[in-house]
C-alpha atoms as a PDB file:
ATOM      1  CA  UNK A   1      72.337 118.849  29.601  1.00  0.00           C
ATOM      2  CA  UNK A   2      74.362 115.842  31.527  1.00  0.00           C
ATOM      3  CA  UNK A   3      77.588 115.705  30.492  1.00  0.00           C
ATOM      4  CA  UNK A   4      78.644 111.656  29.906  1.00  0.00           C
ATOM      5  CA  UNK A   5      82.192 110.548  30.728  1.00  0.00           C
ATOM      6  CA  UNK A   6      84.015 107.139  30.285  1.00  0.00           C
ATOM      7  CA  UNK A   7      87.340 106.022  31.322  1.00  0.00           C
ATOM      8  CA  UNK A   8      88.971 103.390  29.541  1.00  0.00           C
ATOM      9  CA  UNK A   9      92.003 100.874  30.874  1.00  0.00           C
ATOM     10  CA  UNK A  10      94.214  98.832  28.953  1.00  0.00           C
ATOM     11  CA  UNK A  11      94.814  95.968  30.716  1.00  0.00           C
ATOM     12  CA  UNK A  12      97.275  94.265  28.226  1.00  0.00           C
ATOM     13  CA  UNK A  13      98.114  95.951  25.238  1.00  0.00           C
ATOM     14  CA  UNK A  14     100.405  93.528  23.115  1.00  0.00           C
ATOM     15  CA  UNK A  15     101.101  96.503  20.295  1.00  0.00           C
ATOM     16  CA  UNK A  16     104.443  96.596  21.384  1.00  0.00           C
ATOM     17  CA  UNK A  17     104.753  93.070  20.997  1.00  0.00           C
ATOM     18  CA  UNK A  18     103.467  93.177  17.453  1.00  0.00           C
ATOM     19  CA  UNK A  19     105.221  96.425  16.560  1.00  0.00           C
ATOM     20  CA  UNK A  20     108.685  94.484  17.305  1.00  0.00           C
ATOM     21  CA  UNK A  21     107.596  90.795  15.030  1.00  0.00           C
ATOM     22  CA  UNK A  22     105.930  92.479  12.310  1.00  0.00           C
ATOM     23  CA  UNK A  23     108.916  93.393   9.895  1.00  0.00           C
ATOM     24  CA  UNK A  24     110.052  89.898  11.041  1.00  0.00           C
ATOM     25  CA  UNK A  25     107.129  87.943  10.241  1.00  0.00           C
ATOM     26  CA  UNK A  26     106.521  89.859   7.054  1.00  0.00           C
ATOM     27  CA  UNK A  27     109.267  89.319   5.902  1.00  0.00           C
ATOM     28  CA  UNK A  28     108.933  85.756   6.464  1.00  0.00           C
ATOM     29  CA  UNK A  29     105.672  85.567   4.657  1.00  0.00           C
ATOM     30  CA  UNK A  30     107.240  87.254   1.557  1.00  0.00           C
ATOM     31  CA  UNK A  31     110.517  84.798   1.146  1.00  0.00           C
ATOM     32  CA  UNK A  32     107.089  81.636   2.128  1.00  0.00           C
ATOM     33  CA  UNK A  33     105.236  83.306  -0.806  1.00  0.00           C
ATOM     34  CA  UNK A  34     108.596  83.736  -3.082  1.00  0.00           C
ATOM     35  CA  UNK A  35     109.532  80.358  -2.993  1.00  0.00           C
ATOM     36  CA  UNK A  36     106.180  78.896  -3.628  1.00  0.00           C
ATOM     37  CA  UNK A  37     106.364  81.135  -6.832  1.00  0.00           C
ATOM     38  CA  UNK A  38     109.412  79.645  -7.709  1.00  0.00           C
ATOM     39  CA  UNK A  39     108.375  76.292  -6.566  1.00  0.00           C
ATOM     40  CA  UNK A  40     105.094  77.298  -9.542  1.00  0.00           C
ATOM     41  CA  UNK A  41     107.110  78.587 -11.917  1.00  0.00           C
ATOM     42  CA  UNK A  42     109.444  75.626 -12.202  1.00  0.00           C
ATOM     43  CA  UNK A  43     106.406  73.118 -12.054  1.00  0.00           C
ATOM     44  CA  UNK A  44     104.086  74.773 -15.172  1.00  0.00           C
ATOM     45  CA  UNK A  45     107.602  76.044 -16.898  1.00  0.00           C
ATOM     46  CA  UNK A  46     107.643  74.812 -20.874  1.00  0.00           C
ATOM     47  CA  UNK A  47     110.730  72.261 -21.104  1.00  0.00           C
ATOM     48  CA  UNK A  48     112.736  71.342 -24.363  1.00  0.00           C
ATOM     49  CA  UNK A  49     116.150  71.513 -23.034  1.00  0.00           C
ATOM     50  CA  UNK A  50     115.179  72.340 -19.005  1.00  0.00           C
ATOM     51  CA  UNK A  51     117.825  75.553 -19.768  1.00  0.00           C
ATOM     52  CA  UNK A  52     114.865  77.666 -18.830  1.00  0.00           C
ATOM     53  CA  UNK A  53     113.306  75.734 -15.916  1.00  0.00           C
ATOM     54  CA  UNK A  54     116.897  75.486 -14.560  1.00  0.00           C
ATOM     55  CA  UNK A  55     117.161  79.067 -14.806  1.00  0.00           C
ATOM     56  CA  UNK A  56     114.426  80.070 -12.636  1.00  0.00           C
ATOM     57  CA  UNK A  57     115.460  81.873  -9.553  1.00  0.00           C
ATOM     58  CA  UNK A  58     114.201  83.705  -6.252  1.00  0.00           C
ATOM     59  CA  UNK A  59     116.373  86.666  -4.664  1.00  0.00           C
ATOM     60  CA  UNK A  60     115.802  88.696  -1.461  1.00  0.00           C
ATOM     61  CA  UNK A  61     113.606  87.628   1.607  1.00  0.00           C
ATOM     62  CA  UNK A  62     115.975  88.213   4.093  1.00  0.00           C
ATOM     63  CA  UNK A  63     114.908  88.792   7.370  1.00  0.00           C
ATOM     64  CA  UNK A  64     113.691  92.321   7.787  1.00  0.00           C
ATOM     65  CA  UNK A  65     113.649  92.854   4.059  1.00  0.00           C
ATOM     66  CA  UNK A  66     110.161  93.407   2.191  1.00  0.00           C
ATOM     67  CA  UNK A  67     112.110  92.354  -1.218  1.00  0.00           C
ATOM     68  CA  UNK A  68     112.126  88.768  -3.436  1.00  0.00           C
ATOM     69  CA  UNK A  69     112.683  88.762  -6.830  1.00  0.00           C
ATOM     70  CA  UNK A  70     111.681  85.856  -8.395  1.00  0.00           C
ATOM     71  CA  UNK A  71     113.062  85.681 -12.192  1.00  0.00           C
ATOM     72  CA  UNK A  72     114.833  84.171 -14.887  1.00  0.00           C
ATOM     73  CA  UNK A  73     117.943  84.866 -16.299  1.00  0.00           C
ATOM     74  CA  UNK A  74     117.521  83.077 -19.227  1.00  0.00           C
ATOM     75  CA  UNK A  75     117.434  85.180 -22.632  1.00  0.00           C
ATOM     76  CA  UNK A  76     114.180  84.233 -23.589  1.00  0.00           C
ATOM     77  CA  UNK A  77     111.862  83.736 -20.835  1.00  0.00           C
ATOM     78  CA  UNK A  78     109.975  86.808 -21.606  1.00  0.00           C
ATOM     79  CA  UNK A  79     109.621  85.756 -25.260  1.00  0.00           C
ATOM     80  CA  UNK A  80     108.213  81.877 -24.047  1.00  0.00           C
ATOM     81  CA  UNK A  81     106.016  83.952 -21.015  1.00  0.00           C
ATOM     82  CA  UNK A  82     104.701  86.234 -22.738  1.00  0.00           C
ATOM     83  CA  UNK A  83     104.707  84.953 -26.266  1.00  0.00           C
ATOM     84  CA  UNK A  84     106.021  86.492 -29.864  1.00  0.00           C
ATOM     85  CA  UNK A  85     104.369  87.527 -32.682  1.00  0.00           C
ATOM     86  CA  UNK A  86     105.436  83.986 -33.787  1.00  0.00           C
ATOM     87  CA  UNK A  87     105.070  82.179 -30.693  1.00  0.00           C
ATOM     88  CA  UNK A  88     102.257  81.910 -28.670  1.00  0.00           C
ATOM     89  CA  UNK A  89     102.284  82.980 -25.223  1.00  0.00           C
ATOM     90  CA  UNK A  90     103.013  80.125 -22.209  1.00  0.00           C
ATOM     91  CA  UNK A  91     102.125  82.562 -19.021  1.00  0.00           C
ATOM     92  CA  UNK A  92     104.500  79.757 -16.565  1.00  0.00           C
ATOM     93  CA  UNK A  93     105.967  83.149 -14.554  1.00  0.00           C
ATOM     94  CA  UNK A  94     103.051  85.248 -15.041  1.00  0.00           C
ATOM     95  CA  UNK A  95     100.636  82.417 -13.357  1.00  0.00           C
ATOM     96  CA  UNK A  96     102.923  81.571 -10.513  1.00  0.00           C
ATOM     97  CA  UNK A  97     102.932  84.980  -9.837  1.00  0.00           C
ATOM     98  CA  UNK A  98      99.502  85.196  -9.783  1.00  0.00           C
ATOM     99  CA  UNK A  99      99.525  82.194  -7.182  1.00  0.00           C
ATOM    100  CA  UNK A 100     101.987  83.358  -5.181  1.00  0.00           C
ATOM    101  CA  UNK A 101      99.646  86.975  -4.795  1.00  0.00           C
ATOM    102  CA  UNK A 102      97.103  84.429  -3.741  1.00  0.00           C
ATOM    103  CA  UNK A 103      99.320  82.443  -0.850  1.00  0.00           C
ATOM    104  CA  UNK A 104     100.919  85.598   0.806  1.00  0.00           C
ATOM    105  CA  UNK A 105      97.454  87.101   1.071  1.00  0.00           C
ATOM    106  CA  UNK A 106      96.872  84.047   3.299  1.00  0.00           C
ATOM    107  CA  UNK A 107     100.202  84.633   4.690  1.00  0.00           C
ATOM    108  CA  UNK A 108      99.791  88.048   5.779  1.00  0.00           C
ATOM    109  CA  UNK A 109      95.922  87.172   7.039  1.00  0.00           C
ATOM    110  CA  UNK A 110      97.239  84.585   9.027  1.00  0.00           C
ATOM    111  CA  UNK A 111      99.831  86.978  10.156  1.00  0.00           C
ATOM    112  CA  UNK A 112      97.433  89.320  11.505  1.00  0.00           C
ATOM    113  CA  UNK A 113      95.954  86.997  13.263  1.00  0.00           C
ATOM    114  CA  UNK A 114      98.989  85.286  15.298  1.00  0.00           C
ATOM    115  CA  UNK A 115      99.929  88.383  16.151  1.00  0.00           C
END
């Protein structure tokens, strides 16, 4: 039986390239995605006093690190998020972070494609 062979030749081969931007631009796309959760989170956040709104803060997204932390420190933003047996629940973090899963998907598909 013939025997078929093929040689194949990489012209231009940009992995390198994308090897070095990709924590980079990652991490980009996280801190891009943090801050619109933040940005979220503030907007639908429940206001009486603005204590809690006020208290709404992102961490992390430094370049090169795959970390943000967006939170409150406020003693009862679980309780107002995710609601009491006397209080119903007003899901302000849990939706933003719901959006913000949304935009870095976009981030990271865009991401893939630059690169």
């Amino acid at each position: 039986m013939p025997r078929v062979t093929a040689t194949v030749k990489i012209k231009y081969n940009k992995l390198g390239k994308m090897k070095a931007k990709l924590p980079v631009e990652t991490s980009r796309a996280l801190r891009r995605a943090g801050l619109e959760v933040m940005r979220e989170a503030r907007r639908n956040c429940p206001v009486d006093s603005g204590t809690l709104k006020g208290s709404i803060a992102i961490e992390g997204g430094q370049v090169g690190s795959l970390d943000v932390i967006v939170y409150t420190n406020s003693g009862y933003g679980a309780h107002v998020n995710f609601g009491t047996r006397f209080q119903s629940a007003q899901p302000f973090m849990t939706n933003a972070a719901e959006y913000g899963a949304r935009i870095l998907k976009k981030e990271l598909d865009g991401l893939v494609n630059r690169l």
